[in-house]
Protein backbone atom coordinates (compact mmCIF):
# COMPACT_ATOMS: atom_id res chain seq x y z
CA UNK A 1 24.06 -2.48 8.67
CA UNK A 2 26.11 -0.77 11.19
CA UNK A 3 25.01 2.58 9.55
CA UNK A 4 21.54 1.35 9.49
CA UNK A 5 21.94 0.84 13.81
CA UNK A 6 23.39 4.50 14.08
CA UNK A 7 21.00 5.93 12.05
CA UNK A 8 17.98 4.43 13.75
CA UNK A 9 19.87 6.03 17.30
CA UNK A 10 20.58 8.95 16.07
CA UNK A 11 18.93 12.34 17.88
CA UNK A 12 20.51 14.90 16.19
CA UNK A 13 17.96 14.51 12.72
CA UNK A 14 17.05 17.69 10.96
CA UNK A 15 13.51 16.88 11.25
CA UNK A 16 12.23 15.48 14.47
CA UNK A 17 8.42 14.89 13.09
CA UNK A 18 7.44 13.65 10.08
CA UNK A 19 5.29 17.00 9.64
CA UNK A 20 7.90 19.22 10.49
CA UNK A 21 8.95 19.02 6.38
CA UNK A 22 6.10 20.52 5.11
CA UNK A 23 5.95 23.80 3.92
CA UNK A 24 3.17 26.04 3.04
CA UNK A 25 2.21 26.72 -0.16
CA UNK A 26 -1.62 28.55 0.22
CA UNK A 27 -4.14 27.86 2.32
CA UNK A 28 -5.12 24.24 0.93
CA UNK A 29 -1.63 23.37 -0.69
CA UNK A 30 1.60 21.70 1.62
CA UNK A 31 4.42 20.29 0.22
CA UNK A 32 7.37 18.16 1.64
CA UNK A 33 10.61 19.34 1.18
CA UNK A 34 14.05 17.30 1.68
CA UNK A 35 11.80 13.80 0.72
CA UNK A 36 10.44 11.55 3.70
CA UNK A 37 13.10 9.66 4.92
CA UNK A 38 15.99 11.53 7.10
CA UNK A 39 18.06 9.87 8.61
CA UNK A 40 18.86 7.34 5.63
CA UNK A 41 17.40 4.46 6.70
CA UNK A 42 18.45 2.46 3.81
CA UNK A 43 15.54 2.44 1.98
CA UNK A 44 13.02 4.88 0.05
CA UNK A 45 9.47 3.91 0.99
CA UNK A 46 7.27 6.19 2.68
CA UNK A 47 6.16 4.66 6.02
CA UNK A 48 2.25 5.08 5.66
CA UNK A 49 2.12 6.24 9.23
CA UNK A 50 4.12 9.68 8.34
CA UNK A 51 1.67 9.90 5.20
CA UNK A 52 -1.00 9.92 7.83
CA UNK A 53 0.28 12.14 10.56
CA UNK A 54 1.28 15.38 7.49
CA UNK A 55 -2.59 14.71 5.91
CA UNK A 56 -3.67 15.04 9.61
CA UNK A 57 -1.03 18.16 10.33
CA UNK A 58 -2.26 19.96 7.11
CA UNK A 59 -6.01 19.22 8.07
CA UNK A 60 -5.27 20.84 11.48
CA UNK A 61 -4.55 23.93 10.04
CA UNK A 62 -7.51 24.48 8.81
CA UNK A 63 -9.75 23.51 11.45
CA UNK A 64 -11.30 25.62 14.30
CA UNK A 65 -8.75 25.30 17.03
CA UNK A 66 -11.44 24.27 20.28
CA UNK A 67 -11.39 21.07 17.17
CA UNK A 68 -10.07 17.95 17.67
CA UNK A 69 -9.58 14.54 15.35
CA UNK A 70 -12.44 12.26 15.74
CA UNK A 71 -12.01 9.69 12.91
CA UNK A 72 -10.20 9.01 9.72
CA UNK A 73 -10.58 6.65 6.71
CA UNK A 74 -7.45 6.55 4.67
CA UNK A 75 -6.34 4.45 1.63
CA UNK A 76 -2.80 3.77 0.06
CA UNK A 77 -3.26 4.23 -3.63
CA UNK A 78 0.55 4.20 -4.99
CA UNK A 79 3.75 3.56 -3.55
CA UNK A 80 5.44 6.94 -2.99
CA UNK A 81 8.72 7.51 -3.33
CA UNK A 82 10.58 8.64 0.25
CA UNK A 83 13.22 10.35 -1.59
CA UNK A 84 11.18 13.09 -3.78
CA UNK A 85 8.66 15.34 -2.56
CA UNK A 86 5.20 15.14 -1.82
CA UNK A 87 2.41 17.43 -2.13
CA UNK A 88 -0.81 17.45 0.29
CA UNK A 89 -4.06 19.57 -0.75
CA UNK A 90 -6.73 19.87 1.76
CA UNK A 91 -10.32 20.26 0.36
CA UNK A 92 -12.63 21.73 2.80
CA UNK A 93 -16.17 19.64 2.21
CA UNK A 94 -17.82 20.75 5.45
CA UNK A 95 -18.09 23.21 8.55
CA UNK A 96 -20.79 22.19 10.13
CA UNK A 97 -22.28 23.19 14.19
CA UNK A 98 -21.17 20.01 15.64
CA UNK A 99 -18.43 18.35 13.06
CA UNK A 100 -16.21 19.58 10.46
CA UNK A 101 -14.98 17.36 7.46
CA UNK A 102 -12.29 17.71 5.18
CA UNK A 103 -10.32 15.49 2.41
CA UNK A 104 -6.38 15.16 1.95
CA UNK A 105 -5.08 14.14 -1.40
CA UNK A 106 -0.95 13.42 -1.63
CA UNK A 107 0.24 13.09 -4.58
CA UNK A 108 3.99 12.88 -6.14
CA UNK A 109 4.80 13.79 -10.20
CA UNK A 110 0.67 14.70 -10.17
CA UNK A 111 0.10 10.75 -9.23
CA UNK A 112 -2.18 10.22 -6.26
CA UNK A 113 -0.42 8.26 -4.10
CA UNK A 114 -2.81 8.48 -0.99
CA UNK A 115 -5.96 9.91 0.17
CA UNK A 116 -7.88 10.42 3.41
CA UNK A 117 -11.66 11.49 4.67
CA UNK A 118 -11.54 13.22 7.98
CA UNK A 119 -13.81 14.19 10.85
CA UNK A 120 -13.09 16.77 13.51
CA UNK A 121 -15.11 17.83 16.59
CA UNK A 122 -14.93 19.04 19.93
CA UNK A 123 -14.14 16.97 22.91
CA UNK A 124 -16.00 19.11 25.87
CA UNK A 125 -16.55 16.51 28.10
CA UNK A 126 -13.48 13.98 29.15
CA UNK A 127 -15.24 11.98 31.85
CA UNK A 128 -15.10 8.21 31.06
CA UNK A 129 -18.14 6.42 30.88
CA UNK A 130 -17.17 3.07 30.39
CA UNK A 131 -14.53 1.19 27.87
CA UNK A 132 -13.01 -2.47 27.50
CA UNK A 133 -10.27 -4.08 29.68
CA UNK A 134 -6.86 -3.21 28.31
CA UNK A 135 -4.44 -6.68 27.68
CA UNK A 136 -2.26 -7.71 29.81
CA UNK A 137 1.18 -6.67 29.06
CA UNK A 138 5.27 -6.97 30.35
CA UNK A 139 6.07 -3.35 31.58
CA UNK A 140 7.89 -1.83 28.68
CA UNK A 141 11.19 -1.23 31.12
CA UNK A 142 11.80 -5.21 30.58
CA UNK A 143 11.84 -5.59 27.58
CA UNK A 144 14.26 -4.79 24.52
CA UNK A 145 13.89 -2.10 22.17
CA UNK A 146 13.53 -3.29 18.36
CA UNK A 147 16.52 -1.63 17.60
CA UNK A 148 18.53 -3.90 20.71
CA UNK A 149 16.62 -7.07 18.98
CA UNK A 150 18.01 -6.68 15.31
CA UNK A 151 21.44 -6.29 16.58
CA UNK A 152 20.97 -9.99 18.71
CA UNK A 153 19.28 -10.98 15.47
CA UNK A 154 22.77 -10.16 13.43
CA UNK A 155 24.66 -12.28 15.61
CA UNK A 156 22.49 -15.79 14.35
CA UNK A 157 23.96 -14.90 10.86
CA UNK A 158 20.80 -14.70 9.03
CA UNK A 159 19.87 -15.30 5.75
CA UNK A 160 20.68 -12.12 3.60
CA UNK A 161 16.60 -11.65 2.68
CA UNK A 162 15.33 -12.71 6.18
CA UNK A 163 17.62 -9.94 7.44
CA UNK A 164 16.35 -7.45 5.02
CA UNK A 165 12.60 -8.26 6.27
CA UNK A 166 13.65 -8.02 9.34
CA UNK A 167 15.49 -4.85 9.11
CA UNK A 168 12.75 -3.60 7.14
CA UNK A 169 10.34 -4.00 10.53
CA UNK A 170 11.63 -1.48 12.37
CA UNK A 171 13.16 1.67 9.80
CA UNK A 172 11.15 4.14 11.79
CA UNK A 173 13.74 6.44 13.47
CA UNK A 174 11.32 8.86 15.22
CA UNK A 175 9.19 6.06 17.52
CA UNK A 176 10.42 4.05 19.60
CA UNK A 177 9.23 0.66 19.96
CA UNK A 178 9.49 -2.71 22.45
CA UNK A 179 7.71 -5.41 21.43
CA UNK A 180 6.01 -8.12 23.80
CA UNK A 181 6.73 -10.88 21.96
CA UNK A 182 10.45 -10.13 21.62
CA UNK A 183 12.55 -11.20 18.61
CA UNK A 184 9.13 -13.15 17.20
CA UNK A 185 8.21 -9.28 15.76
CA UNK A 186 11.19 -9.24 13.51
CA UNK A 187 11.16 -12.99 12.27
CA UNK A 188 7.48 -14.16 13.29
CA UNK A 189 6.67 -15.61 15.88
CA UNK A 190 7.53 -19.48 16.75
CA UNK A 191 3.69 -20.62 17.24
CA UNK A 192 1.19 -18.71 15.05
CA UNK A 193 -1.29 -16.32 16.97
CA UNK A 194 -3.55 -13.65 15.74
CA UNK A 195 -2.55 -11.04 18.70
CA UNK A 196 0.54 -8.95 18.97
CA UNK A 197 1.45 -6.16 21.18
CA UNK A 198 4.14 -3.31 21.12
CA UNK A 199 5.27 -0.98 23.17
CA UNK A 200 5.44 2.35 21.60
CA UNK A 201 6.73 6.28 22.22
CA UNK A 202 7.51 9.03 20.11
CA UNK A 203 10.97 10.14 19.81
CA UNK A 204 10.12 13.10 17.99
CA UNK A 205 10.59 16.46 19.52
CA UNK A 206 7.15 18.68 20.19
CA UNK A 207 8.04 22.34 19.72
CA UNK A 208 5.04 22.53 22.59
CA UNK A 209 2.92 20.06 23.60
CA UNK A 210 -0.54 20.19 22.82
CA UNK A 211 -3.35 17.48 22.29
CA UNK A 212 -3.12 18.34 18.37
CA UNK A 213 0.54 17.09 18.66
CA UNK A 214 -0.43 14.37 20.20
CA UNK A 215 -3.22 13.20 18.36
CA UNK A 216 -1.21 14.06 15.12
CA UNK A 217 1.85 11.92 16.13
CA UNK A 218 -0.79 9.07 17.64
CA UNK A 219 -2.05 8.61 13.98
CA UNK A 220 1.39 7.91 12.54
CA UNK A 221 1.48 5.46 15.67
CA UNK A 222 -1.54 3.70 14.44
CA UNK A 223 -0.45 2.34 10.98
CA UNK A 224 3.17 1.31 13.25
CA UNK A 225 3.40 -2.88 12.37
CA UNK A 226 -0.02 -3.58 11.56
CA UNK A 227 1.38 -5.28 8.01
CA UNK A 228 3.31 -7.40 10.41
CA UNK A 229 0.41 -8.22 12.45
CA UNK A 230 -1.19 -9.25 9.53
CA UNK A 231 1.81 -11.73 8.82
CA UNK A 232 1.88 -13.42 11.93
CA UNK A 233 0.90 -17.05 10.96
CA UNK A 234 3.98 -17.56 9.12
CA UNK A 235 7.68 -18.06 10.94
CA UNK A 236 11.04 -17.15 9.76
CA UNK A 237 10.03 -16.35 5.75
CA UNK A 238 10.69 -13.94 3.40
CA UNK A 239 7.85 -12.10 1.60
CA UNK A 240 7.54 -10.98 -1.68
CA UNK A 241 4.78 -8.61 -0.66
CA UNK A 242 3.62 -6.95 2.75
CA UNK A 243 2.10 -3.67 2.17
CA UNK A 244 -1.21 -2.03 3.72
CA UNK A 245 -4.01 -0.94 1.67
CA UNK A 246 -5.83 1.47 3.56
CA UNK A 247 -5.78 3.12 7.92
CA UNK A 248 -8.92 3.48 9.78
CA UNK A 249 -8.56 4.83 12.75
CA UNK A 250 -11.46 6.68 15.57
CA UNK A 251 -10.04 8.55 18.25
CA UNK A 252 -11.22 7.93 21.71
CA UNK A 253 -8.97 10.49 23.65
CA UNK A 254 -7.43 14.14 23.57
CA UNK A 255 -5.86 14.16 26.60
CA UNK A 256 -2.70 12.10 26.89
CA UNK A 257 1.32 12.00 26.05
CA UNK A 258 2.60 10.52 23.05
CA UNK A 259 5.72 10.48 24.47
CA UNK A 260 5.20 7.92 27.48
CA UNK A 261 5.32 4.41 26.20
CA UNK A 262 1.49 3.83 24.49
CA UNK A 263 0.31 0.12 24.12
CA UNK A 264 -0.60 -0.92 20.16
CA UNK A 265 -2.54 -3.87 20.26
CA UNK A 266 -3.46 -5.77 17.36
CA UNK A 267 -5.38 -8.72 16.08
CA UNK A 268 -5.15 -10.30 12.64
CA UNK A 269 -9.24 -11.43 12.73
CA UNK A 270 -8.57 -13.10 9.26
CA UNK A 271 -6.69 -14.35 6.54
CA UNK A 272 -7.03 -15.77 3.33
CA UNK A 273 -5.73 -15.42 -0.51
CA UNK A 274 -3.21 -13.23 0.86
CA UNK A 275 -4.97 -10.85 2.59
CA UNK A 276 -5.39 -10.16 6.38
CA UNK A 277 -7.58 -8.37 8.62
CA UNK A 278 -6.33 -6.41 11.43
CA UNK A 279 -8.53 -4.60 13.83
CA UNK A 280 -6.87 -3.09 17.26
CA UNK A 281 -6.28 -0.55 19.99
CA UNK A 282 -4.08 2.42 21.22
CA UNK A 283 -3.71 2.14 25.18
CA UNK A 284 -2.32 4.50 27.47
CA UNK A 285 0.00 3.03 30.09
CA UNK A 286 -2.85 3.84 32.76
CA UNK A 287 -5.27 1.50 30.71
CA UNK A 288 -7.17 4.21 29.12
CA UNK A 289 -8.54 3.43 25.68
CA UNK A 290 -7.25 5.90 23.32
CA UNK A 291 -8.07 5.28 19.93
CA UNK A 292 -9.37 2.04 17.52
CA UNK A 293 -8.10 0.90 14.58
CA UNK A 294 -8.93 -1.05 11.16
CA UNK A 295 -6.65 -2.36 8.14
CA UNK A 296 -6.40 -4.31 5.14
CA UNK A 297 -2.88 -5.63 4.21
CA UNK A 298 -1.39 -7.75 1.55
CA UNK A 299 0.64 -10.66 2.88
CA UNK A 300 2.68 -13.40 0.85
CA UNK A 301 5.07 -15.53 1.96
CA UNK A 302 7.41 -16.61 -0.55
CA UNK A 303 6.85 -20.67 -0.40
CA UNK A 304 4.43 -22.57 -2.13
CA UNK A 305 1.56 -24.01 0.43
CA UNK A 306 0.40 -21.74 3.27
CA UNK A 307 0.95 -23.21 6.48
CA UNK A 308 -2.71 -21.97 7.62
């Protein structure tokens, strides 16, 4: 665990983006070298947000550059292994006057393990017309990171699996996150709600930053505890499953920096037969809306009657 904590602190990683693996093979073909996960972080799943952000990256490249992200419909096919390497083919379906599409397929040992729809177009006009209210949240400066509430978490002596969820919750080395609600993100929180909010900035390094670095590092953002969102009726348990099935996101914004503190919010809408809704937004810290967000995760608790 100790290694875990310096590992999740560390700065000097090899790679300081998730896309910063990838290599080019042609023009439609990227691979991942080196795996997914660096530092160790104890574990070899791929975190579905970096999965995102390298389809997104690859799509980029192939885009016209006055193009920007507008929407994406993603789905989680397999569970890919964060220790081998991963191969992303772009397919171009359309260039059209106003919006350009393309498809990402990953796959791993010729399996597809994920595959996203994407729409790109041009953001001319930045003038806000009108939006929603943003929630109202502690300033991120108060509160803890996750990485300072696991290590107060330790010192409770946990149950072995509850500290393995919990650990589990926040193995993302490159963003940096506070949540609202304190140590109820790692363990759940005390009374169930359907709202939770987090803090977030990226840690990784932009070799110069541009609104396709942003956007590409706000999509890995996105997917960032929505599984746990989607858990949040249920209170110091372990879980046999929590995965997501598939990331919608629309982006609102171009113009803003991923790496001042960004505002997730999220709302499990529904629940049942272990499966929850979640549907939120990506806030700057000036209240602008910057992007919206769909999923559909698997949730069960290990016990025998819901407490729904």
């Amino acid at each position: 665990m100790k290694k875990f904590i310096q590992n999740m602190t560390r700065t000097d990683v090899k790679y300081q983006n998730s896309w910063d693996r990838l290599t080019k093979v042609n023009d439609s073909v990227y691979k991942s070298k080196d795996g997914h996960n660096d530092p160790n972080i104890g574990h070899n799943m791929i975190f579905g947000g970096s999965l995102l952000a390298n389809a997104v990256h690859c799509s980029y490249e192939s885009v016209p550059k006055d193009c920007n992200l507008s929407n994406l419909h993603s789905y989680f096919v397999r569970a890919g292994n964060g220790d081998e390497p991963t191969e992303f083919e772009v397919k171009n379906i359309r260039d059209g006057r106003n919006f350009v599409f393309r498809e990402v397929n990953a796959t791993q040992h010729d399996k597809l393990i994920f595959s996203a729809q994407m729409t790109f177009r041009k953001f001319p006009n930045k003038t806000l017309l009108t939006q929603i209210k943003m929630p109202e949240a502690s300033e991120p400066s108060s509160l803890k990171t996750s990485v300072e509430l696991l290590q107060d978490y330790i010192k409770t002596n946990p149950e072995k699996r509850l500290l393995a969820g919990a650990t589990m919750r926040i193995s993302i080395p490159f963003i940096e996150l506070r949540p609202v609600n304190g140590s109820g993100y790692l363990i759940g929180p005390e009374k169930a709600t359907r709202t939770q909010l987090l803090w977030a900035r990226w840690n990784g390094t932009p070799v110069k930053s541009t609104e396709r670095f942003a956007v590409t590092a706000l999509s890995s953002m996105s997917d960032y505890g929505l599984s746990i969102a989607g858990a949040q009726f249920f209170y110091n348990v372990p879980f046999k499953v929590m995965t997501s099935l598939d990331q919608n996101v629309w982006i609102h914004r171009t113009d803003f920096d991923v790496t001042d503190y960004i505002l997730l919010e999220q709302n499990a809408d529904w629940h049942s037969d272990n499966n929850s809704f979640v549907q939120g937004r990506l806030w700057s810290r000036q209240g602008v809306l910057l992007a919206s967000f769909t999923q559909n995760v698997v949730v069960e608790p290990i016990f025998e009657h819901s407490k729904l």
